[in-house]
C-alpha atoms as a PDB file:
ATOM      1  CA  UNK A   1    -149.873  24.744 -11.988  1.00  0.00           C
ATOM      2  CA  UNK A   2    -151.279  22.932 -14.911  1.00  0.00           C
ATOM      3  CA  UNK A   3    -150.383  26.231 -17.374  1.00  0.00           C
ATOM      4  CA  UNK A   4    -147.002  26.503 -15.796  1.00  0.00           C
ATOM      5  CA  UNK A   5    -146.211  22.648 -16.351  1.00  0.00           C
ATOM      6  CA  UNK A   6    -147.510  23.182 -19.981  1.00  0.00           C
ATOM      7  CA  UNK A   7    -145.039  26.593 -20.629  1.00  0.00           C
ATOM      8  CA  UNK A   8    -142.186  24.170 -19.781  1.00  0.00           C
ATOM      9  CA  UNK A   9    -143.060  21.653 -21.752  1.00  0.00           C
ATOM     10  CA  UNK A  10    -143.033  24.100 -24.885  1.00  0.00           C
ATOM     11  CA  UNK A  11    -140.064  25.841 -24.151  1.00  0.00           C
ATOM     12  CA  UNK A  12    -138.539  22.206 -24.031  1.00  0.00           C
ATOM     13  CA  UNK A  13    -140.208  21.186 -26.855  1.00  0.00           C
ATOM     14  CA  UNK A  14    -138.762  24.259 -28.834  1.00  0.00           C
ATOM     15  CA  UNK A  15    -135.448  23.935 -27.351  1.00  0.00           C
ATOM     16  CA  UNK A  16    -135.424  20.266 -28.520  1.00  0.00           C
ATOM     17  CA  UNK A  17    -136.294  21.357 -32.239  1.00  0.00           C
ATOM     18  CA  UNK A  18    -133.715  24.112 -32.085  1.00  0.00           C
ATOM     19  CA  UNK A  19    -130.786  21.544 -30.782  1.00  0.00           C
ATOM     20  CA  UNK A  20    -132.760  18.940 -33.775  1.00  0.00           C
ATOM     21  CA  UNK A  21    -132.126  21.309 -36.358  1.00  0.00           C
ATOM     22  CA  UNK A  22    -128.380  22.650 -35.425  1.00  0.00           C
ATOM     23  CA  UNK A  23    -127.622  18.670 -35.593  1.00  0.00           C
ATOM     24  CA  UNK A  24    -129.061  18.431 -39.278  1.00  0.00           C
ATOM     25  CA  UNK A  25    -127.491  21.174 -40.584  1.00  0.00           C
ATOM     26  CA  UNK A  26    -123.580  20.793 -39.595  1.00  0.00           C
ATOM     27  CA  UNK A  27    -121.284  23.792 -41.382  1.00  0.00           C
ATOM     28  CA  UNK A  28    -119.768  23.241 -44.153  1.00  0.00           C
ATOM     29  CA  UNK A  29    -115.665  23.558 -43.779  1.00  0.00           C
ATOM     30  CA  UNK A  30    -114.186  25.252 -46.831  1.00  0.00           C
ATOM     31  CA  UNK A  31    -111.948  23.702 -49.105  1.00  0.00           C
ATOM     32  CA  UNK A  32    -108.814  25.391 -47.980  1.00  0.00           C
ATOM     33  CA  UNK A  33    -109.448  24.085 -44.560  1.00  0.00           C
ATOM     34  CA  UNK A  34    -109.732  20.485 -45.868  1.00  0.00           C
ATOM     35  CA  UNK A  35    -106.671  20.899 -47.735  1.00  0.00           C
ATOM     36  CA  UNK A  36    -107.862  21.144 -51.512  1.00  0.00           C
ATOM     37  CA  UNK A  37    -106.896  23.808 -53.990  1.00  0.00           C
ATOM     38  CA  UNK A  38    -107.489  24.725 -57.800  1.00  0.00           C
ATOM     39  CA  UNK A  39    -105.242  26.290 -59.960  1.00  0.00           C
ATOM     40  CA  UNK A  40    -105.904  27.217 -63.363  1.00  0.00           C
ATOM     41  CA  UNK A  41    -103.522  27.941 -66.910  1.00  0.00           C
ATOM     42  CA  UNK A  42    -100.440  26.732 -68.191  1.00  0.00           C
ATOM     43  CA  UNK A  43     -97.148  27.279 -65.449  1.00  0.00           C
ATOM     44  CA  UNK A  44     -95.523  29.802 -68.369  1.00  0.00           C
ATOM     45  CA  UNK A  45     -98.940  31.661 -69.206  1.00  0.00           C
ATOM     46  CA  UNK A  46    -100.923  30.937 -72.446  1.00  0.00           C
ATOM     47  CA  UNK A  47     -99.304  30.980 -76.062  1.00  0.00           C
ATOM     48  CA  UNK A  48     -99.916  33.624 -78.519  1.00  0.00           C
ATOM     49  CA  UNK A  49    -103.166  32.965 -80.057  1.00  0.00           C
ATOM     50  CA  UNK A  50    -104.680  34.258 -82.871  1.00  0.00           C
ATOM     51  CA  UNK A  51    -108.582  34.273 -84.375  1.00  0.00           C
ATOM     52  CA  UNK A  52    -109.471  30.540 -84.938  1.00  0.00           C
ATOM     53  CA  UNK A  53    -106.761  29.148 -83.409  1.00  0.00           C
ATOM     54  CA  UNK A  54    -107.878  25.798 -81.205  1.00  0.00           C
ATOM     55  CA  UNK A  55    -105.891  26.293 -77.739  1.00  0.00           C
ATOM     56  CA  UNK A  56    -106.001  24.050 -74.438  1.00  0.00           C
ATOM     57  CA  UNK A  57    -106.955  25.349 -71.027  1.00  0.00           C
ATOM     58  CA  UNK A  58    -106.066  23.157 -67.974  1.00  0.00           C
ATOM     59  CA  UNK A  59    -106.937  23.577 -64.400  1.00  0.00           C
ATOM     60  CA  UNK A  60    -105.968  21.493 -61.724  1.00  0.00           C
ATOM     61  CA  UNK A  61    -107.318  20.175 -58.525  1.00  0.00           C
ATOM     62  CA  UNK A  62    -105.475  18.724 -55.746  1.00  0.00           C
ATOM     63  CA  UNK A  63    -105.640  17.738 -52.214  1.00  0.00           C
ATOM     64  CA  UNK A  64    -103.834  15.569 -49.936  1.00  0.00           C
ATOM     65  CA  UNK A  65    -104.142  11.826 -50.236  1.00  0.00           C
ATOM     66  CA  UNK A  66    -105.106  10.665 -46.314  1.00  0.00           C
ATOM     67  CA  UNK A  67    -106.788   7.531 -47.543  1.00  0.00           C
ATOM     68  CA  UNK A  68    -109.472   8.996 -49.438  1.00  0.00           C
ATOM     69  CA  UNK A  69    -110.406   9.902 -52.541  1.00  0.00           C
ATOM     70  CA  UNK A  70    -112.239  12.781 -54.093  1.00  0.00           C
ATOM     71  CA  UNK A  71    -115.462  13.147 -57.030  1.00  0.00           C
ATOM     72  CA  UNK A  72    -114.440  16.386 -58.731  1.00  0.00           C
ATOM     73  CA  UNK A  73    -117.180  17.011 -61.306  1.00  0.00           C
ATOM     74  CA  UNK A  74    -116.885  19.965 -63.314  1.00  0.00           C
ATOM     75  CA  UNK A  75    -120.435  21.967 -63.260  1.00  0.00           C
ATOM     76  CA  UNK A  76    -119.540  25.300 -65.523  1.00  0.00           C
ATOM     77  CA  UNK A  77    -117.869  25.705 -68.969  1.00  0.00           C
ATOM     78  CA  UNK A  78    -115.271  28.154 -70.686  1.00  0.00           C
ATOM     79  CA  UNK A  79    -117.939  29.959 -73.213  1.00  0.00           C
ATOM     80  CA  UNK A  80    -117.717  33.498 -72.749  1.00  0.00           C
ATOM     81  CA  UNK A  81    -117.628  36.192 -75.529  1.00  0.00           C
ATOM     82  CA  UNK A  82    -115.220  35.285 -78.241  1.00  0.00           C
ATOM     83  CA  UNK A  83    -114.733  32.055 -76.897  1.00  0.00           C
ATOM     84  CA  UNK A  84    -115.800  28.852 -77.337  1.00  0.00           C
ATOM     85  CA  UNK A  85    -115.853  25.226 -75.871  1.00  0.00           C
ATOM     86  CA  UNK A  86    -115.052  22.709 -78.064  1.00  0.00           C
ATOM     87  CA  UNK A  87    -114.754  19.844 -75.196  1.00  0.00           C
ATOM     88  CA  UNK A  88    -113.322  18.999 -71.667  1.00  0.00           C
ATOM     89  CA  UNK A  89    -110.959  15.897 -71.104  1.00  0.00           C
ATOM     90  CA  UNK A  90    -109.627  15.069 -67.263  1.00  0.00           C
ATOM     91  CA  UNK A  91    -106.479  13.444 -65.917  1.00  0.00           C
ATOM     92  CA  UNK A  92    -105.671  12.144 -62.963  1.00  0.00           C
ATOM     93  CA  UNK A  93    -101.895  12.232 -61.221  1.00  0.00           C
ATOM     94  CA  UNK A  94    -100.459  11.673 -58.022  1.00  0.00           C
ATOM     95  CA  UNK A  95     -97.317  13.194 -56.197  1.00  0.00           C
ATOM     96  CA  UNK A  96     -95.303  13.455 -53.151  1.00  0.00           C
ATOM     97  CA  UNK A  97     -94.507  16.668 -52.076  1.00  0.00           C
ATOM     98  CA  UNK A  98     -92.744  17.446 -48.358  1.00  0.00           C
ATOM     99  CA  UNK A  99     -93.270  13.499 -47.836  1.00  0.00           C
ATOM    100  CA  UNK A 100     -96.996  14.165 -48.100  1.00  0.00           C
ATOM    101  CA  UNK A 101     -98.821  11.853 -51.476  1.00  0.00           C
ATOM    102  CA  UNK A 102    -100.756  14.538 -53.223  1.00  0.00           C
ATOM    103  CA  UNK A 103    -103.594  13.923 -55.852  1.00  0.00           C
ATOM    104  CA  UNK A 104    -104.729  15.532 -58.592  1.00  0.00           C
ATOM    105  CA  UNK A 105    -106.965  15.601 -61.591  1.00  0.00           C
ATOM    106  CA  UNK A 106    -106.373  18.152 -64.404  1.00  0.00           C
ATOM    107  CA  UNK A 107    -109.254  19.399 -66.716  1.00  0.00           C
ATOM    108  CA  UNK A 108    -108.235  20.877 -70.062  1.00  0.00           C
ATOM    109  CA  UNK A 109    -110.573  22.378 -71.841  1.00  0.00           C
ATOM    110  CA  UNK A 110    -110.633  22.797 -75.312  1.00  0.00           C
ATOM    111  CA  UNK A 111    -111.248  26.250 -76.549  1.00  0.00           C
ATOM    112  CA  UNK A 112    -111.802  27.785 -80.363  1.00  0.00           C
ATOM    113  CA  UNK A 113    -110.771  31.843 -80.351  1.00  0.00           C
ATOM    114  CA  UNK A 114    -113.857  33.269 -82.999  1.00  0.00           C
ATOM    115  CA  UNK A 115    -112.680  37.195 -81.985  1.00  0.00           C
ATOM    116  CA  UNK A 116    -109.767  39.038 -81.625  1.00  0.00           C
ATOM    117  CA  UNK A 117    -108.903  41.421 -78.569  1.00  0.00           C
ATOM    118  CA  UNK A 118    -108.736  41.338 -75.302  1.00  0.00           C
ATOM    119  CA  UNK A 119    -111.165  38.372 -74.173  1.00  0.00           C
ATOM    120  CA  UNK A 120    -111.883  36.662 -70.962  1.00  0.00           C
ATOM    121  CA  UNK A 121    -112.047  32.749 -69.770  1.00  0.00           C
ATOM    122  CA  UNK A 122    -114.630  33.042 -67.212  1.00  0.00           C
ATOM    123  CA  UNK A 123    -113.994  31.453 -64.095  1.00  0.00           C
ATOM    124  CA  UNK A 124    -115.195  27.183 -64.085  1.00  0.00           C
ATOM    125  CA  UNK A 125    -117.175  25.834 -61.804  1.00  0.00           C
ATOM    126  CA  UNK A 126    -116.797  22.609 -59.808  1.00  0.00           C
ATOM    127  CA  UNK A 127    -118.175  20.131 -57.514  1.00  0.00           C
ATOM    128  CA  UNK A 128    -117.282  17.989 -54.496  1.00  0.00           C
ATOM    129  CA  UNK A 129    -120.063  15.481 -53.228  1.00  0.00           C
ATOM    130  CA  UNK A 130    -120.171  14.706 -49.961  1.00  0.00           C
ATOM    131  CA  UNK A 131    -121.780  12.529 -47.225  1.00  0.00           C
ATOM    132  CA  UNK A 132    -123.878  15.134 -45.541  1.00  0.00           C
ATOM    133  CA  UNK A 133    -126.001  15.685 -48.851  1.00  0.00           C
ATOM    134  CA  UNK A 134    -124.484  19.009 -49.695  1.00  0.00           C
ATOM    135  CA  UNK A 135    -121.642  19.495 -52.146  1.00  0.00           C
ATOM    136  CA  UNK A 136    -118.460  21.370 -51.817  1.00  0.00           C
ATOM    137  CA  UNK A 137    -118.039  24.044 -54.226  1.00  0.00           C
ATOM    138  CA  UNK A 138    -114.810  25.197 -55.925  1.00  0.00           C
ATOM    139  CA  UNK A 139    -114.529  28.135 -58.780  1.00  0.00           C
ATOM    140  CA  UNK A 140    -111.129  28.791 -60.704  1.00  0.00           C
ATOM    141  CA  UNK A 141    -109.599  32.219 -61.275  1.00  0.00           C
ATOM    142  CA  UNK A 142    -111.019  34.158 -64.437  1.00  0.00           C
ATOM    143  CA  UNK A 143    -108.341  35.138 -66.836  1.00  0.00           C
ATOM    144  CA  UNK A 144    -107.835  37.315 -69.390  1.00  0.00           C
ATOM    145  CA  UNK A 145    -106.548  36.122 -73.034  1.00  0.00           C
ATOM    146  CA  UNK A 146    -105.204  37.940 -76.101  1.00  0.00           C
ATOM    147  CA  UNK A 147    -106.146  36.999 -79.397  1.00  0.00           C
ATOM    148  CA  UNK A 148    -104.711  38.776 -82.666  1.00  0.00           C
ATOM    149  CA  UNK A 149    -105.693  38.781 -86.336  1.00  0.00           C
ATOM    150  CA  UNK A 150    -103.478  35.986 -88.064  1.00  0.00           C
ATOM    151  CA  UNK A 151     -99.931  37.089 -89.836  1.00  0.00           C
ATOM    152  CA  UNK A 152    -100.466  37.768 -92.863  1.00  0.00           C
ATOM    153  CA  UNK A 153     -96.780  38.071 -95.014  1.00  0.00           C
ATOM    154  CA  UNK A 154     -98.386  39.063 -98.003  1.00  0.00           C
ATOM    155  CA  UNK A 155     -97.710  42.491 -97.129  1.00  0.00           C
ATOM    156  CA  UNK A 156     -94.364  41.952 -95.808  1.00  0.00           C
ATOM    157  CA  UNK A 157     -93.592  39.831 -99.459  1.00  0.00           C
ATOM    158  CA  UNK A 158     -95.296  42.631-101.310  1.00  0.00           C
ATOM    159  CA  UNK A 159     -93.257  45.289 -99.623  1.00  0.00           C
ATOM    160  CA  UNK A 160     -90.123  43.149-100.125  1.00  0.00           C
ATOM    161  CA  UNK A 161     -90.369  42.434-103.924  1.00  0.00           C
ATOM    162  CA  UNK A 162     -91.065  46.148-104.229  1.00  0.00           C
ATOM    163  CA  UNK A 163     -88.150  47.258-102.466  1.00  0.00           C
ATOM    164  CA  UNK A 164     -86.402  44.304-104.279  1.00  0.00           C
ATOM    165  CA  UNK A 165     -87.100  46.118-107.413  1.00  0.00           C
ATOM    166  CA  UNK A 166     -86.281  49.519-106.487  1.00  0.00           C
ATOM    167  CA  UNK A 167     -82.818  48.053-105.663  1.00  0.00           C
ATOM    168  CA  UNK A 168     -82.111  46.188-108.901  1.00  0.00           C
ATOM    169  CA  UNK A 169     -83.273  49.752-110.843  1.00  0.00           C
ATOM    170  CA  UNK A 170     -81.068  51.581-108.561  1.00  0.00           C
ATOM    171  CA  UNK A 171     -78.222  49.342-109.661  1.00  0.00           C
ATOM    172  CA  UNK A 172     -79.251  49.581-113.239  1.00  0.00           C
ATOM    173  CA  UNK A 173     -79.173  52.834-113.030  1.00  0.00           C
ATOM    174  CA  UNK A 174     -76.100  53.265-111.232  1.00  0.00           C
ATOM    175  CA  UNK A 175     -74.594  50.437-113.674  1.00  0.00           C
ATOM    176  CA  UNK A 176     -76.033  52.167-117.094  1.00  0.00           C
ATOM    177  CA  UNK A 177     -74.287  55.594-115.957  1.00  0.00           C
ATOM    178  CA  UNK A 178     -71.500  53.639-115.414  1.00  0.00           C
ATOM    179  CA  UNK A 179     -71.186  52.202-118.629  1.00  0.00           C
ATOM    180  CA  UNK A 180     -71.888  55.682-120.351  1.00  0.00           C
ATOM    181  CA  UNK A 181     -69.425  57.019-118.802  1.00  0.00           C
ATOM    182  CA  UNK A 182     -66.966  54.580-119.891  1.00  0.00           C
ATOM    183  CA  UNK A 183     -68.034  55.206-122.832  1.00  0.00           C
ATOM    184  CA  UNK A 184     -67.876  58.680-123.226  1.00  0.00           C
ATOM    185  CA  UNK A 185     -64.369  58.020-121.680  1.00  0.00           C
ATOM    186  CA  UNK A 186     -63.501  55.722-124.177  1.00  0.00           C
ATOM    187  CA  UNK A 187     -64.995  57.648-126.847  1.00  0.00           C
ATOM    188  CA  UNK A 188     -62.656  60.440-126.016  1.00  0.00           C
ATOM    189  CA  UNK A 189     -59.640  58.657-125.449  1.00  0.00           C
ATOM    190  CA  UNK A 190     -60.015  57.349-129.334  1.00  0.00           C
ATOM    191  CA  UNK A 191     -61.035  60.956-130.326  1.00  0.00           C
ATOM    192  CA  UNK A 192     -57.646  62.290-128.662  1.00  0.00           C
ATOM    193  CA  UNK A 193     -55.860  59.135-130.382  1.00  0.00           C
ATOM    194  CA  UNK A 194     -57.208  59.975-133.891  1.00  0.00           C
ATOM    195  CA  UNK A 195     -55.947  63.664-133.403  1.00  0.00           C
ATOM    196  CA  UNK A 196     -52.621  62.684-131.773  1.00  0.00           C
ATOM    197  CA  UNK A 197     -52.405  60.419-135.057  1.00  0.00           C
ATOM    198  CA  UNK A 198     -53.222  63.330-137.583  1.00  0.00           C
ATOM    199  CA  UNK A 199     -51.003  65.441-136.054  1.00  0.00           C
ATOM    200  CA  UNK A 200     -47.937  63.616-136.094  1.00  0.00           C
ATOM    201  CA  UNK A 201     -48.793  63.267-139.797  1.00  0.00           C
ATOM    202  CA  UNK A 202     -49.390  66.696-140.339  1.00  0.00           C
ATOM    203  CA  UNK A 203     -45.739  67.153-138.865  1.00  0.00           C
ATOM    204  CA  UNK A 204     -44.732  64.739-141.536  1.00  0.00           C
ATOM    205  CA  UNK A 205     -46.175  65.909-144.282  1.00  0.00           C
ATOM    206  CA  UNK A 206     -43.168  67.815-146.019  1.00  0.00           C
ATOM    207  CA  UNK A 207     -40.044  65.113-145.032  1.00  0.00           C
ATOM    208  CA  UNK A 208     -42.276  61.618-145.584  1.00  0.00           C
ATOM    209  CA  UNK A 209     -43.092  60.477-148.970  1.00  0.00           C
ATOM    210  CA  UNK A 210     -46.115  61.289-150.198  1.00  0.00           C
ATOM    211  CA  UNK A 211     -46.811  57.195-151.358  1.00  0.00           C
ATOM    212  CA  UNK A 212     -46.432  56.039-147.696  1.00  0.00           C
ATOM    213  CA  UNK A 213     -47.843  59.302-146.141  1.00  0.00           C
ATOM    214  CA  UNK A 214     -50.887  58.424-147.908  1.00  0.00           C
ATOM    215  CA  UNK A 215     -51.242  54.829-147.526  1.00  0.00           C
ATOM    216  CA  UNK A 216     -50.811  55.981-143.228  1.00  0.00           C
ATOM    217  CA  UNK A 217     -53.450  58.009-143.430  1.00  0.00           C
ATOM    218  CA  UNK A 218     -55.998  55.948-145.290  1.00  0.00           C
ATOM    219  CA  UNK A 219     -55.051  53.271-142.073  1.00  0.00           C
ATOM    220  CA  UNK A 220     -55.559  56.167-139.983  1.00  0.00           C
ATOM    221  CA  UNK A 221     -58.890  56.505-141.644  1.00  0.00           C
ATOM    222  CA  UNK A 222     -60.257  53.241-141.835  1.00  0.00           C
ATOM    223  CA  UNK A 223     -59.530  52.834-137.954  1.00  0.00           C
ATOM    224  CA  UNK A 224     -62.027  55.824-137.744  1.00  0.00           C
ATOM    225  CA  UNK A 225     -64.646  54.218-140.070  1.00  0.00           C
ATOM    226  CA  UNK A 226     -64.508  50.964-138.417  1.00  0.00           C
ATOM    227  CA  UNK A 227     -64.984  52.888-134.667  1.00  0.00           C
ATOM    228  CA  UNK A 228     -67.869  54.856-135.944  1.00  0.00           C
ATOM    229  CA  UNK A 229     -69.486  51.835-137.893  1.00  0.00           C
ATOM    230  CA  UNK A 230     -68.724  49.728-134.716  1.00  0.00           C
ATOM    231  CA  UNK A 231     -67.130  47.051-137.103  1.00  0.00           C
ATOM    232  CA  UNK A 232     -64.558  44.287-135.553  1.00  0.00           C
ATOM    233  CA  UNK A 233     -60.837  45.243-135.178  1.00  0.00           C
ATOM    234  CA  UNK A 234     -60.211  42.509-137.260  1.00  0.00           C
ATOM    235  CA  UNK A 235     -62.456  42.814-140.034  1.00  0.00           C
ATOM    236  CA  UNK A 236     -61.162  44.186-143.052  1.00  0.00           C
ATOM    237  CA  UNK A 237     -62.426  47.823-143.952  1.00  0.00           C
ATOM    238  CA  UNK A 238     -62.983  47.875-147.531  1.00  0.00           C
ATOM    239  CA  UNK A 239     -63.963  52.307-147.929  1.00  0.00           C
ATOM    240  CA  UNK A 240     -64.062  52.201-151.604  1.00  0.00           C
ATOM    241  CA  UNK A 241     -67.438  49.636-151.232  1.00  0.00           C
ATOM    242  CA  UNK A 242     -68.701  51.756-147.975  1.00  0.00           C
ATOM    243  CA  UNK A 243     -68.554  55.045-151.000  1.00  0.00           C
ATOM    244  CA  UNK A 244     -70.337  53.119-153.286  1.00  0.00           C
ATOM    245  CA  UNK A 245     -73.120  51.948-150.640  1.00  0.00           C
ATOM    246  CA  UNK A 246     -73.399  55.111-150.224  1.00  0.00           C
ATOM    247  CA  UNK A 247     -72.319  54.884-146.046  1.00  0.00           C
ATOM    248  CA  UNK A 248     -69.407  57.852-146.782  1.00  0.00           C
ATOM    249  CA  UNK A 249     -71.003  60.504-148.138  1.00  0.00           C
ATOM    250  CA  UNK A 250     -68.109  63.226-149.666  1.00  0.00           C
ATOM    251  CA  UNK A 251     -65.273  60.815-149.206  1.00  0.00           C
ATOM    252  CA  UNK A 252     -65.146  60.008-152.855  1.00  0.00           C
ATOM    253  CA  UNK A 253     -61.797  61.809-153.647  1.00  0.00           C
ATOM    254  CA  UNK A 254     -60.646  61.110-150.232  1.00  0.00           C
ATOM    255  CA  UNK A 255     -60.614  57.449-151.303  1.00  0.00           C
ATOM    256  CA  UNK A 256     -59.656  58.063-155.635  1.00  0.00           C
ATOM    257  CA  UNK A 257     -56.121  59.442-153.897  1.00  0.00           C
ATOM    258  CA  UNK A 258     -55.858  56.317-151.454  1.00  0.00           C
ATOM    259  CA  UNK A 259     -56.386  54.041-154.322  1.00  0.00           C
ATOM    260  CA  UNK A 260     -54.038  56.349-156.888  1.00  0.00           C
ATOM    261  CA  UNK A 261     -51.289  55.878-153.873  1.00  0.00           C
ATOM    262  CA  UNK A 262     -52.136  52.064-153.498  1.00  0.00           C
ATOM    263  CA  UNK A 263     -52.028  51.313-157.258  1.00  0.00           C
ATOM    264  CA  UNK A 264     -48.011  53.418-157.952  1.00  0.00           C
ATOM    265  CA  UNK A 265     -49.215  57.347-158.023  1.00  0.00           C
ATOM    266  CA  UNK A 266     -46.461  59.390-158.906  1.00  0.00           C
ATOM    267  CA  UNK A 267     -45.119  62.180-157.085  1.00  0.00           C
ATOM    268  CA  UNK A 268     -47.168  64.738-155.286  1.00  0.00           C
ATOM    269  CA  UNK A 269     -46.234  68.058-154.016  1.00  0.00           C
ATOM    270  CA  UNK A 270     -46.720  68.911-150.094  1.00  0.00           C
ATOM    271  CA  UNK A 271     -49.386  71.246-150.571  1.00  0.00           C
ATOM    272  CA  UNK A 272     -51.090  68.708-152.033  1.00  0.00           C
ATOM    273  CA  UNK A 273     -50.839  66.445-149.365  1.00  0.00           C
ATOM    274  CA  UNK A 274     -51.782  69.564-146.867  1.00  0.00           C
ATOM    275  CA  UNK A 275     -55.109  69.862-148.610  1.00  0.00           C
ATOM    276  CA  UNK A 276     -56.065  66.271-148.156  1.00  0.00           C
ATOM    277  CA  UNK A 277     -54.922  66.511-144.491  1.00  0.00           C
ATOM    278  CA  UNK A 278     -57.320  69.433-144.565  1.00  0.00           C
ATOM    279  CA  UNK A 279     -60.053  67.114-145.815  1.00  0.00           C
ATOM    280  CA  UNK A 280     -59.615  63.808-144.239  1.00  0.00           C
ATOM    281  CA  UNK A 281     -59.426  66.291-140.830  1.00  0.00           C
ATOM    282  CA  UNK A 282     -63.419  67.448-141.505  1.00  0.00           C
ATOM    283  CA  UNK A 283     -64.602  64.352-142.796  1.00  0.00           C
ATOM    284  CA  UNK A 284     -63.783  62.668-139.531  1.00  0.00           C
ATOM    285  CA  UNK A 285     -64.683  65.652-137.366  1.00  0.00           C
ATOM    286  CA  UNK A 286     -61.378  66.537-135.772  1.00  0.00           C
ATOM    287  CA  UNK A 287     -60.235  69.917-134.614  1.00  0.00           C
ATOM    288  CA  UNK A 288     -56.256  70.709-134.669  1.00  0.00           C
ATOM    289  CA  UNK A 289     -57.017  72.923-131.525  1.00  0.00           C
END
């Protein structure tokens, strides 16, 4: 009877440690089921970042305000590959949502990008501390962040002068043919004058008089002279000094017979006047046909 007693007495014992222990070690209720969540990054997603840019990272934790009030103490950090903490600040906010107060406290942390790609803010650790001894545990999302080599617009300014100055010698171009082509234009329309010109005095050669037929045709000539020398239209062409300088080589009796008909030359017969035609004609380069 004694042994039996004593066999009830340790399963009682044992069953009063069991109960003992179940009572010191209540379960822990998660924090959904106490009404606290954590939300991490900005509402419209992170910025574009690029290596060594400084950028914020804020994550939130709130819970409904029932007369109490939470310890959230963050126990991870953001460094991960590429990335690097520079510091943590907190906030704290409340709010009334559905006629319910709601509390919050925002962490941003402060993060420096040293490499470019496709990195990754690890998920960040937190802390609840509560009366039974053992704290309540919360842990963000991860999330994944893009960082790119900084613009650079040398390049792009390179690129532009240089297509800036392949435009500006295209139009050069373009403008240069132009103007030699106006004048080549204009070159010919004075060549075609100067032969329209000789050859209405070649048609006058027998009924004008041979004074005044030669006095139009030195004009004529001097018009030439100052075209090819490129003097002004209003400059005075002297050819008996542009002989002597030597500038009109083989005009020299070209220029005697202007200066016999300026100075009261008598009378000259047709022919004559034909054969200086003739000449002034190859001097100056002009074909009848």
């Amino acid at each position: 009877m004694n042994m039996d007693a004593g066999g009830v007495d340790a399963v009682v014992t044992d069953s009063s440690v069991a109960v003992l222990d179940s009572a010191a070690a209540p379960e822990m209720p998660t924090p959904e089921q106490l009404g606290i969540s954590i939300k991490a990054g900005h509402e419209g997603g992170l910025p574009a970042i690029t290596v060594g840019d400084t950028f914020e990272f804020p994550v939130t934790v709130s819970w409904s305000v029932q007369g109490s009030a939470l310890l959230v103490v963050p126990t991870g950090s953001a460094n991960a590959k590429g990335l690097t903490q520079l510091g943590v600040s907190q906030e704290s906010a409340r709010s009334v949502k559905d006629g319910k107060e709601i509390a919050s406290i925002t962490f941003t942390y402060k993060i420096v990008a040293q490499d470019t790609g496709n990195l990754h803010i690890p998920a960040l650790k937190f802390e609840i501390p509560t009366q039974v001894g053992q704290p309540l545990d919360l842990r963000s999302e991860s999330m994944d962040v893009r960082v790119d080599e900084p613009f650079n617009p040398l390049p792009f300014a390179v690129g532009g002068i240089v297509a800036l100055c392949v435009l500006l010698a295209g139009l050069w171009r373009v403008k240069r043919r132009a103007a030699a082509r106006e004048a080549v234009a204009a070159r010919n329309a004075a060549d075609e004058a100067l032969r329209d010109q000789m050859l209405v005095l070649k048609q006058r050669v027998n009924s004008a008089d041979s004074r005044e037929w030669l006095l139009d045709l030195e004009s004529i000539c001097k018009g030439y002279v100052a075209r090819k020398f490129g003097m002004a239209t209003a400059d005075p062409v002297n050819l008996d000094n542009l002989v002597k300088e030597g500038k009109l080589e083989g005009w020299e009796t070209l220029v005697e017979e202007f200066a016999h008909a300026r100075y009261g030359g008598g009378k000259r017969d047709s022919f004559e006047n034909r054969e200086t035609w003739k000449a002034a004609m190859r001097l100056m380069g002009v074909e009848e046909e």
